[in-house]
Every structure is written in structure tokens, then in C-alpha cells.
ModelCIF file with pLDDT and N, C-alpha, C, O atoms, coordinates in Angstrom:
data_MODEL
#
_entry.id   MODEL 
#
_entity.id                         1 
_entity.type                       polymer 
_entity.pdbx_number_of_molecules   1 
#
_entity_poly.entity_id                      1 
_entity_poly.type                           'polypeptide(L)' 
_entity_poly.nstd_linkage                   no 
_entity_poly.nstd_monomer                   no 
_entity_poly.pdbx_seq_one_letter_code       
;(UNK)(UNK)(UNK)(UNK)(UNK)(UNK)(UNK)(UNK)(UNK)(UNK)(UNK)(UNK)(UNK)(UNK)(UNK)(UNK)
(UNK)(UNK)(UNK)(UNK)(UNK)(UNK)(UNK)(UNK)(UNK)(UNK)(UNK)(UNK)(UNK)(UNK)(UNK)(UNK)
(UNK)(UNK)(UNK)(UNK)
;
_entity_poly.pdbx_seq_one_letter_code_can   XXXXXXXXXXXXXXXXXXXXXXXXXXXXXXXXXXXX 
_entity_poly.pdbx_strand_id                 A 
#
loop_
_entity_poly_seq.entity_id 
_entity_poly_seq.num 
_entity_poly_seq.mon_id 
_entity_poly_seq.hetero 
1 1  UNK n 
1 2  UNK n 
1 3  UNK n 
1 4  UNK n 
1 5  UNK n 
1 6  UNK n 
1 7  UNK n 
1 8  UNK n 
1 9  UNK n 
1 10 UNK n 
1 11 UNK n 
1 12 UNK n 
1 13 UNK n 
1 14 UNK n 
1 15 UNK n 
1 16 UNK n 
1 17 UNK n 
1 18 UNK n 
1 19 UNK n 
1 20 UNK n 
1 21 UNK n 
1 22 UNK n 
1 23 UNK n 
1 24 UNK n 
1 25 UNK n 
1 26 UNK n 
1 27 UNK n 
1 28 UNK n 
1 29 UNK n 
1 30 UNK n 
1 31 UNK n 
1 32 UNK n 
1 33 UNK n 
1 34 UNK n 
1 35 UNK n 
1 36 UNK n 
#
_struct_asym.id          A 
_struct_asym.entity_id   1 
#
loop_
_ma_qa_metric.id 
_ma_qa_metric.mode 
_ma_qa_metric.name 
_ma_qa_metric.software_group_id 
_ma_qa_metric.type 
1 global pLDDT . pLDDT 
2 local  pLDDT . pLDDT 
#
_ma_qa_metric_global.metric_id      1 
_ma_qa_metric_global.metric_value   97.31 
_ma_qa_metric_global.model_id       1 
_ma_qa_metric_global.ordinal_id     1 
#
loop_
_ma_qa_metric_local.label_asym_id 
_ma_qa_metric_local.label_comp_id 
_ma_qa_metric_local.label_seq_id 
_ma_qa_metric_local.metric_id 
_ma_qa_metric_local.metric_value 
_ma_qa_metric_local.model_id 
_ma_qa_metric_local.ordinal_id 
A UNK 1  2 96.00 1 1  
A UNK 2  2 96.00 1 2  
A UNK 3  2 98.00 1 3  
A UNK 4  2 98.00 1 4  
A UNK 5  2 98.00 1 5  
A UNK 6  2 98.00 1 6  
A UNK 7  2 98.00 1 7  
A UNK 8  2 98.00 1 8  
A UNK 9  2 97.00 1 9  
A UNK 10 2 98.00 1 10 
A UNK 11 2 98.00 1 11 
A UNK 12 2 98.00 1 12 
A UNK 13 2 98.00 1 13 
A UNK 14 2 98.00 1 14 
A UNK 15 2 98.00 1 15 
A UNK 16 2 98.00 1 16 
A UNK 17 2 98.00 1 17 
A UNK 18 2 97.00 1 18 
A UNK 19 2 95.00 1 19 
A UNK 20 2 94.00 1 20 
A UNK 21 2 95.00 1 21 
A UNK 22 2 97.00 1 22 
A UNK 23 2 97.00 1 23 
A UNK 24 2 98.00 1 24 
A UNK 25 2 98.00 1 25 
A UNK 26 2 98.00 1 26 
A UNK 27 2 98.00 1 27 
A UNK 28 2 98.00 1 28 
A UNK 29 2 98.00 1 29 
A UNK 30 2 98.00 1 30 
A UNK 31 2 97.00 1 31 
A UNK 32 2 96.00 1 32 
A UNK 33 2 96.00 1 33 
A UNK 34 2 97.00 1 34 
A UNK 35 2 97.00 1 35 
A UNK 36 2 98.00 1 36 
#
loop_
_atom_site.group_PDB 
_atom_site.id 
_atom_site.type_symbol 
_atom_site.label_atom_id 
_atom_site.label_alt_id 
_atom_site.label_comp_id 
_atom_site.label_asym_id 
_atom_site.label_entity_id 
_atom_site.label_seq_id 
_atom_site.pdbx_PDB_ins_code 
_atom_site.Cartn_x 
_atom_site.Cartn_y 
_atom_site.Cartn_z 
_atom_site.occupancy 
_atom_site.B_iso_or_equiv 
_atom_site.pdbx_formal_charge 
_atom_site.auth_seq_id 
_atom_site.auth_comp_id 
_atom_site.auth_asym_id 
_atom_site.auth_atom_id 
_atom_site.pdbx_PDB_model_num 
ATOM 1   N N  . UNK A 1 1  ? -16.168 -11.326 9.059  1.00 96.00 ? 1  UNK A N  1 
ATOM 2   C CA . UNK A 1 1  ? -16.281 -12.424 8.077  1.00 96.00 ? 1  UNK A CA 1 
ATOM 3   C C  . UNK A 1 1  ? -15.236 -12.295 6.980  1.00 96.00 ? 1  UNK A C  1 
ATOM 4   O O  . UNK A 1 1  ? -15.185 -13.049 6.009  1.00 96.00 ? 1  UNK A O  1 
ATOM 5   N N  . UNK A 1 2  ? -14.359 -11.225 7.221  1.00 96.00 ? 2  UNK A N  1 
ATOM 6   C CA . UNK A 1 2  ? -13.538 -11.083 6.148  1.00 96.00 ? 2  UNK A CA 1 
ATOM 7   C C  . UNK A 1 2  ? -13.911 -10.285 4.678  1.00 96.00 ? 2  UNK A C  1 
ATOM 8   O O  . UNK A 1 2  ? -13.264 -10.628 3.688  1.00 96.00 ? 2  UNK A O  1 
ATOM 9   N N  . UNK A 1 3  ? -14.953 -9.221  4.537  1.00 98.00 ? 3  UNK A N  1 
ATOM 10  C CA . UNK A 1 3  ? -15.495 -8.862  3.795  1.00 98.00 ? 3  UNK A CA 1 
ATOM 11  C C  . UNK A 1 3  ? -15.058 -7.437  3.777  1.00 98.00 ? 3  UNK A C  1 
ATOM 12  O O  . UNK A 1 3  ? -15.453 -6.702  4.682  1.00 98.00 ? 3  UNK A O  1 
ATOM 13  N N  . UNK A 1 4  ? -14.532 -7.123  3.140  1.00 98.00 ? 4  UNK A N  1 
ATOM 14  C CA . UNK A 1 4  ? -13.681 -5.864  2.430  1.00 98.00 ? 4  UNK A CA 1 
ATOM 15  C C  . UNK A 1 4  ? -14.426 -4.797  1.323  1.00 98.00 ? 4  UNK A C  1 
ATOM 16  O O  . UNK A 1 4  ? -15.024 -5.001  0.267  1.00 98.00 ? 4  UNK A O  1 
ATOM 17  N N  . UNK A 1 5  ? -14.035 -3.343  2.219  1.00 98.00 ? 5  UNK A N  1 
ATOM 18  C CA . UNK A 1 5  ? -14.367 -2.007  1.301  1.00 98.00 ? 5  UNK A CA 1 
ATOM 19  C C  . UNK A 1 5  ? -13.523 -1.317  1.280  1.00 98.00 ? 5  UNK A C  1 
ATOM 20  O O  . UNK A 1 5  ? -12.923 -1.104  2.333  1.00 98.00 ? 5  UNK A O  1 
ATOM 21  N N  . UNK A 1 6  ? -13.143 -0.713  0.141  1.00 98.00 ? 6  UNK A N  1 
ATOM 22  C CA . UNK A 1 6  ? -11.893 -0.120  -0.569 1.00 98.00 ? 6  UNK A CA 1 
ATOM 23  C C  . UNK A 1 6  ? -12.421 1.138   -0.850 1.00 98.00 ? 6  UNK A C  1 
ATOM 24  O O  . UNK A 1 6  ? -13.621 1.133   -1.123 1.00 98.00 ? 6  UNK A O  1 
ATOM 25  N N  . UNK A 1 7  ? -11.886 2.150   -0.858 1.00 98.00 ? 7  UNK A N  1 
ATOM 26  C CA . UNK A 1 7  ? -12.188 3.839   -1.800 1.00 98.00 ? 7  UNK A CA 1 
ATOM 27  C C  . UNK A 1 7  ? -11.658 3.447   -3.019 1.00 98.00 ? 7  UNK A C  1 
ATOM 28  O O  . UNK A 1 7  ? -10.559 2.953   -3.270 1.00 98.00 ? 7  UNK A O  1 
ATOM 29  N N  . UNK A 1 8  ? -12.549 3.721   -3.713 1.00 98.00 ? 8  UNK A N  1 
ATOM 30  C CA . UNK A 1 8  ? -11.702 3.613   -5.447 1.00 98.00 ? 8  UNK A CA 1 
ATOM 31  C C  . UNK A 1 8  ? -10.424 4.006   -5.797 1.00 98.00 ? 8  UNK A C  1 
ATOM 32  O O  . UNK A 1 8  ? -9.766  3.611   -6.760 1.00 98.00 ? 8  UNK A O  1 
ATOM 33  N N  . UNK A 1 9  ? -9.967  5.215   -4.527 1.00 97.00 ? 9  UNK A N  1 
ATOM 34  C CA . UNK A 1 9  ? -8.607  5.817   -4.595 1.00 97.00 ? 9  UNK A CA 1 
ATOM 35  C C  . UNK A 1 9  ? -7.649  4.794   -4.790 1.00 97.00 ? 9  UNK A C  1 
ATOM 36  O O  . UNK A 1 9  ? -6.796  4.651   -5.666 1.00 97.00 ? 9  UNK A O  1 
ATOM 37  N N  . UNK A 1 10 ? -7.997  4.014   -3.664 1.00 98.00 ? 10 UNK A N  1 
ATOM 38  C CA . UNK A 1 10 ? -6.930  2.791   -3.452 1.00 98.00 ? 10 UNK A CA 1 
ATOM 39  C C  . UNK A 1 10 ? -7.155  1.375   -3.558 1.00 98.00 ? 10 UNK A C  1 
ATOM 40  O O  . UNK A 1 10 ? -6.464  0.597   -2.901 1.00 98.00 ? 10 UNK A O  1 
ATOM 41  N N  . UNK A 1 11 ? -8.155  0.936   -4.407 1.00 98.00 ? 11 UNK A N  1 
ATOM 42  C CA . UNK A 1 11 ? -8.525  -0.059  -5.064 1.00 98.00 ? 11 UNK A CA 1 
ATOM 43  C C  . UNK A 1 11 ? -7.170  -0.802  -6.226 1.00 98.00 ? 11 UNK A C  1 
ATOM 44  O O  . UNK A 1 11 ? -6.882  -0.429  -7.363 1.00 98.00 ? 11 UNK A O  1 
ATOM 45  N N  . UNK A 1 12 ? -6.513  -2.024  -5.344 1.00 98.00 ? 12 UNK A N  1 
ATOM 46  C CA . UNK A 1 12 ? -5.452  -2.359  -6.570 1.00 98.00 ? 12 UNK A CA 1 
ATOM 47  C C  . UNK A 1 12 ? -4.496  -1.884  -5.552 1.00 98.00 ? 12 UNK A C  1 
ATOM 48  O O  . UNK A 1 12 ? -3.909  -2.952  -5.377 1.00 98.00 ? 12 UNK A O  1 
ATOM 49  N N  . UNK A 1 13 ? -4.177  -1.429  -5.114 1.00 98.00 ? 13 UNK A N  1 
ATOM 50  C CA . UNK A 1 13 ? -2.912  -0.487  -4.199 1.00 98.00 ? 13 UNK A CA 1 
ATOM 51  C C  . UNK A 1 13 ? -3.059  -1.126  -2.420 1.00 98.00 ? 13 UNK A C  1 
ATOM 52  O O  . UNK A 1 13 ? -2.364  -1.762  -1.627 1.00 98.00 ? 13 UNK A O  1 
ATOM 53  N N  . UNK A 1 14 ? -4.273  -0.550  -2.460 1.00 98.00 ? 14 UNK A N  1 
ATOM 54  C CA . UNK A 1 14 ? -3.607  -0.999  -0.916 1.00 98.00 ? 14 UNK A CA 1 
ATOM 55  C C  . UNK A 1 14 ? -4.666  -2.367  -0.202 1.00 98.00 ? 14 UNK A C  1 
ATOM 56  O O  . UNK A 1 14 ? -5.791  -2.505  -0.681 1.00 98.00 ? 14 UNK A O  1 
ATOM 57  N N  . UNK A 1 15 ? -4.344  -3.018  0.586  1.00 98.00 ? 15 UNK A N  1 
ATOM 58  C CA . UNK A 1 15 ? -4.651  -4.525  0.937  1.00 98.00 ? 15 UNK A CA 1 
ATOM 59  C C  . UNK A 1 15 ? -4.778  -4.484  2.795  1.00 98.00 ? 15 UNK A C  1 
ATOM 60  O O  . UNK A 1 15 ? -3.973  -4.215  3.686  1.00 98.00 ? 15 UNK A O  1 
ATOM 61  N N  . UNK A 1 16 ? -6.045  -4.849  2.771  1.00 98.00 ? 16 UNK A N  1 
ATOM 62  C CA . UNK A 1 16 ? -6.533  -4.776  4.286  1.00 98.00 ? 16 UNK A CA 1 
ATOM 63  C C  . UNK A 1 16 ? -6.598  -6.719  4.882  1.00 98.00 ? 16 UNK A C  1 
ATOM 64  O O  . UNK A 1 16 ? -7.049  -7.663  4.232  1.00 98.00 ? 16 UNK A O  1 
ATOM 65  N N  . UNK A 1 17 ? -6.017  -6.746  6.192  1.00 98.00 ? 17 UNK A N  1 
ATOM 66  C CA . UNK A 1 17 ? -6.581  -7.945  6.282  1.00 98.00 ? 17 UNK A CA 1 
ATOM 67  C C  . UNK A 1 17 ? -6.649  -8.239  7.830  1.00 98.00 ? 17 UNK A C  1 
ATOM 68  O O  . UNK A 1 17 ? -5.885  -7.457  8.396  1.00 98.00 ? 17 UNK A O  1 
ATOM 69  N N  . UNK A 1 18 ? -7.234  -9.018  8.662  1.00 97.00 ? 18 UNK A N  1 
ATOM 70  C CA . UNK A 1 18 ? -7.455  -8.307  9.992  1.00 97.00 ? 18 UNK A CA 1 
ATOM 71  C C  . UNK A 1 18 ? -7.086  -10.392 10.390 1.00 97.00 ? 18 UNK A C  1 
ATOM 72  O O  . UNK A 1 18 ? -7.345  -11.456 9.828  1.00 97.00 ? 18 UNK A O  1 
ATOM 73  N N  . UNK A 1 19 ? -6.408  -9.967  11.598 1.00 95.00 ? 19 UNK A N  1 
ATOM 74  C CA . UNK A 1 19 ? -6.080  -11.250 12.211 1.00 95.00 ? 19 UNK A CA 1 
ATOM 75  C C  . UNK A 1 19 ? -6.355  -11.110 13.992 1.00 95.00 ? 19 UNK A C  1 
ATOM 76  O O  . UNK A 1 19 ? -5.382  -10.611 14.557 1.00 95.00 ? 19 UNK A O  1 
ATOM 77  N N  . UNK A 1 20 ? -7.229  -11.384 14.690 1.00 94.00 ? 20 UNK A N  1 
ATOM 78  C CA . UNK A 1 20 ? -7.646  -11.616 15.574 1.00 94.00 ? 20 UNK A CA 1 
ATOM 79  C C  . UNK A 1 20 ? -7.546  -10.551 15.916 1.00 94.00 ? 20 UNK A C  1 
ATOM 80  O O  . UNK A 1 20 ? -6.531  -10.438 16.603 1.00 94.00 ? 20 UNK A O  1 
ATOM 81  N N  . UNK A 1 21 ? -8.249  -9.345  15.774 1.00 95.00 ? 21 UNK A N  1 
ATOM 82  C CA . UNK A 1 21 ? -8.672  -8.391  15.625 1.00 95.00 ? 21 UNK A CA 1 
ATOM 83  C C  . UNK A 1 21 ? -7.623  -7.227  15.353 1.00 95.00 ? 21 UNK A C  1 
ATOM 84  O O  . UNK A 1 21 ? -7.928  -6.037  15.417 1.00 95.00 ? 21 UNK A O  1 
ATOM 85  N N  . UNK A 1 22 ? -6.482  -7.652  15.073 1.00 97.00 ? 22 UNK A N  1 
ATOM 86  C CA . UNK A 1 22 ? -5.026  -6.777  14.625 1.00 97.00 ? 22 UNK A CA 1 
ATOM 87  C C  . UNK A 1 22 ? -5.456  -6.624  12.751 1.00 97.00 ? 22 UNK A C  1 
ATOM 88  O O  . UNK A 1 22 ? -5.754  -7.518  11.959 1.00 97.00 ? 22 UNK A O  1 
ATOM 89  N N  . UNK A 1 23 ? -5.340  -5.290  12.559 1.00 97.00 ? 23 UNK A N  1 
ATOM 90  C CA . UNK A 1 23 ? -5.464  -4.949  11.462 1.00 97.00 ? 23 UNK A CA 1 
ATOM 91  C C  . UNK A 1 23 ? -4.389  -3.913  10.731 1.00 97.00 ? 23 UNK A C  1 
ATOM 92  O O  . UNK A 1 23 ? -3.825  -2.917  11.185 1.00 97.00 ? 23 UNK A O  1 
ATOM 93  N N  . UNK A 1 24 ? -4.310  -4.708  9.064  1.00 98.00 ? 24 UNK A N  1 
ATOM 94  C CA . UNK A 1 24 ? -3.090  -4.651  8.930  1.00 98.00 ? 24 UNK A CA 1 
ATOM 95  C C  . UNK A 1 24 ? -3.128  -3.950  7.452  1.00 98.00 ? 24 UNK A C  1 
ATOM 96  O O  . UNK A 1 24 ? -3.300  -4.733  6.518  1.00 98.00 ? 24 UNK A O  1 
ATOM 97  N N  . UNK A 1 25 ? -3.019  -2.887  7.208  1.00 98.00 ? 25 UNK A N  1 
ATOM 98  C CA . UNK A 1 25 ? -3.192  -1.545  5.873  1.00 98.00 ? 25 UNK A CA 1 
ATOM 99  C C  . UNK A 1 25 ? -1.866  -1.884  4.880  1.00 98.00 ? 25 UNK A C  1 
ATOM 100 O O  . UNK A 1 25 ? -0.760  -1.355  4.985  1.00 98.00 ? 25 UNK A O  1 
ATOM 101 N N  . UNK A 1 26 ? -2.129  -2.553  4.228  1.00 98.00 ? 26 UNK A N  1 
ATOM 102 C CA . UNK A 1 26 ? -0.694  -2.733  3.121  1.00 98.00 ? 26 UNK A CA 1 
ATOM 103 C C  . UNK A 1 26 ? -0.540  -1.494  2.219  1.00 98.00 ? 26 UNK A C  1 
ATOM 104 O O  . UNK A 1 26 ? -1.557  -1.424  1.529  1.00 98.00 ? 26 UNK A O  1 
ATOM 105 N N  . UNK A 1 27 ? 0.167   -0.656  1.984  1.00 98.00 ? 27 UNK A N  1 
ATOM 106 C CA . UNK A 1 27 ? -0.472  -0.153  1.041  1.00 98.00 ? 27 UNK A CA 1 
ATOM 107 C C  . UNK A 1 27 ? 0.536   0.470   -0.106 1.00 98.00 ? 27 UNK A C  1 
ATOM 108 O O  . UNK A 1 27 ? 0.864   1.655   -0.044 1.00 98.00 ? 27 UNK A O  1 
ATOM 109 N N  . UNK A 1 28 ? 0.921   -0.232  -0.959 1.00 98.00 ? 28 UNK A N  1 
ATOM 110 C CA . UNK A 1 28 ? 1.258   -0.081  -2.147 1.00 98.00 ? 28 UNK A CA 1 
ATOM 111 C C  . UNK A 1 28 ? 1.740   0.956   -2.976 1.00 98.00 ? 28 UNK A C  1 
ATOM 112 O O  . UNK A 1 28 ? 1.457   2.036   -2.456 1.00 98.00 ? 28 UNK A O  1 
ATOM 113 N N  . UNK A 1 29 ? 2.363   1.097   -4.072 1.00 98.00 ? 29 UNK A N  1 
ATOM 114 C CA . UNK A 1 29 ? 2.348   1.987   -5.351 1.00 98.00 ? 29 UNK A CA 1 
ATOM 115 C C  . UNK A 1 29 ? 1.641   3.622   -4.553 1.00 98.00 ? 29 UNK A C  1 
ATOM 116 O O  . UNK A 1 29 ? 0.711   4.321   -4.956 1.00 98.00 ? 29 UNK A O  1 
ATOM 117 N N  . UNK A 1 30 ? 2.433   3.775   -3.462 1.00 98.00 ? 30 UNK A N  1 
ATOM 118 C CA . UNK A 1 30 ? 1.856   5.566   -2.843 1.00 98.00 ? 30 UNK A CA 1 
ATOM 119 C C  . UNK A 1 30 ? 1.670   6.375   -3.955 1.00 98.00 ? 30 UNK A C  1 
ATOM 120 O O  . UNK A 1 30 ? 1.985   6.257   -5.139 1.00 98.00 ? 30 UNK A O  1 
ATOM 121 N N  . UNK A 1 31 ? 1.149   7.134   -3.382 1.00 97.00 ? 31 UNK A N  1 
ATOM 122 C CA . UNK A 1 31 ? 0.877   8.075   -4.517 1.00 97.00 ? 31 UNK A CA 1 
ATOM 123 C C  . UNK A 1 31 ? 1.107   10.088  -3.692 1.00 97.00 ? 31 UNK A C  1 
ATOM 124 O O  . UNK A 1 31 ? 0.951   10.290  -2.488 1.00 97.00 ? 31 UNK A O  1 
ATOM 125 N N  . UNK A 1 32 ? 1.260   10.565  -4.116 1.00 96.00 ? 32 UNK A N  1 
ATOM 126 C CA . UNK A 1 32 ? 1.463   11.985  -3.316 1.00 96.00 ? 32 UNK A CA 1 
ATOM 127 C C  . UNK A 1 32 ? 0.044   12.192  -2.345 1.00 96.00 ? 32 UNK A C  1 
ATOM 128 O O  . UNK A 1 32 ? 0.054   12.282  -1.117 1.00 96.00 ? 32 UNK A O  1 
ATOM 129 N N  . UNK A 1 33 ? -1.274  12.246  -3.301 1.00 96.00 ? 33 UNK A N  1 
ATOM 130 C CA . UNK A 1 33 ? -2.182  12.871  -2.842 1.00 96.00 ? 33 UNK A CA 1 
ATOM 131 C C  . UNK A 1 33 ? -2.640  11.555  -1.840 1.00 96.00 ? 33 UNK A C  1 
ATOM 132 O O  . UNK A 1 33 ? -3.792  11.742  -1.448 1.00 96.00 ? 33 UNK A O  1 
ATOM 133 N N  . UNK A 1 34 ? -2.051  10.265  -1.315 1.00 97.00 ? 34 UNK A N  1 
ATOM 134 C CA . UNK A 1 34 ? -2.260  9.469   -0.523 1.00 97.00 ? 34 UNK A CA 1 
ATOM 135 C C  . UNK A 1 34 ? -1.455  10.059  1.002  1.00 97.00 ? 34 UNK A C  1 
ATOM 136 O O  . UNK A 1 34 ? -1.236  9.295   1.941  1.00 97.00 ? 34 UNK A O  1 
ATOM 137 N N  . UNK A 1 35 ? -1.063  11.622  1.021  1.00 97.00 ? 35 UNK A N  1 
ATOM 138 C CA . UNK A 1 35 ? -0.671  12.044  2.023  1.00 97.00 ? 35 UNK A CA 1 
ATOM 139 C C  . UNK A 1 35 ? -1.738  12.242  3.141  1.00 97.00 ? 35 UNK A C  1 
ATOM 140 O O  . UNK A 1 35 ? -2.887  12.334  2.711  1.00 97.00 ? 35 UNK A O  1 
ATOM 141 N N  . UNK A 1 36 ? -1.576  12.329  4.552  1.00 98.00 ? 36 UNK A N  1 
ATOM 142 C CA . UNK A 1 36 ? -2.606  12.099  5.330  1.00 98.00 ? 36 UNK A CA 1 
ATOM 143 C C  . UNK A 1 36 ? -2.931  11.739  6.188  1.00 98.00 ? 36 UNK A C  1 
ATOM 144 O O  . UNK A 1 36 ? -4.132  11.771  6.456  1.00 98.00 ? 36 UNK A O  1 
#
């Protein structure tokens, strides 16, 4: 339905959005400890 959960880590930073079932992690302003 398009309904989105974020870790507070990356709340503001990184952007999820899913298109016929391809899903797609934007993710922003990295940060070191976003290693992983």
C-alpha cells in the first residue's frame, strides 16, 4: 500500500519506494557508521 518504516538512524536520509515489486533504497547524506 505504500506504507513506510524507517530506523531513526536514517529517517530524513534515506528514501524507500517500491515499483512493481522492484525496490529502490535512496540513500542520502552517508554517514561512516552507515557502513554495512
Amino acid at each position: 500500500h505504500g506504507t513506510t518504516i524507517y530506523a531513526q538512524s536514517v529517517k530524513g536520509r534515506f528514501t524507500i519506494s517500491m515499483d512493481n515489486f522492484k525496490t529502490i533504497l535512496q540513500m542520502n547524506s552517508l554517514k561512516f557508521e552507515d557502513t554495512a
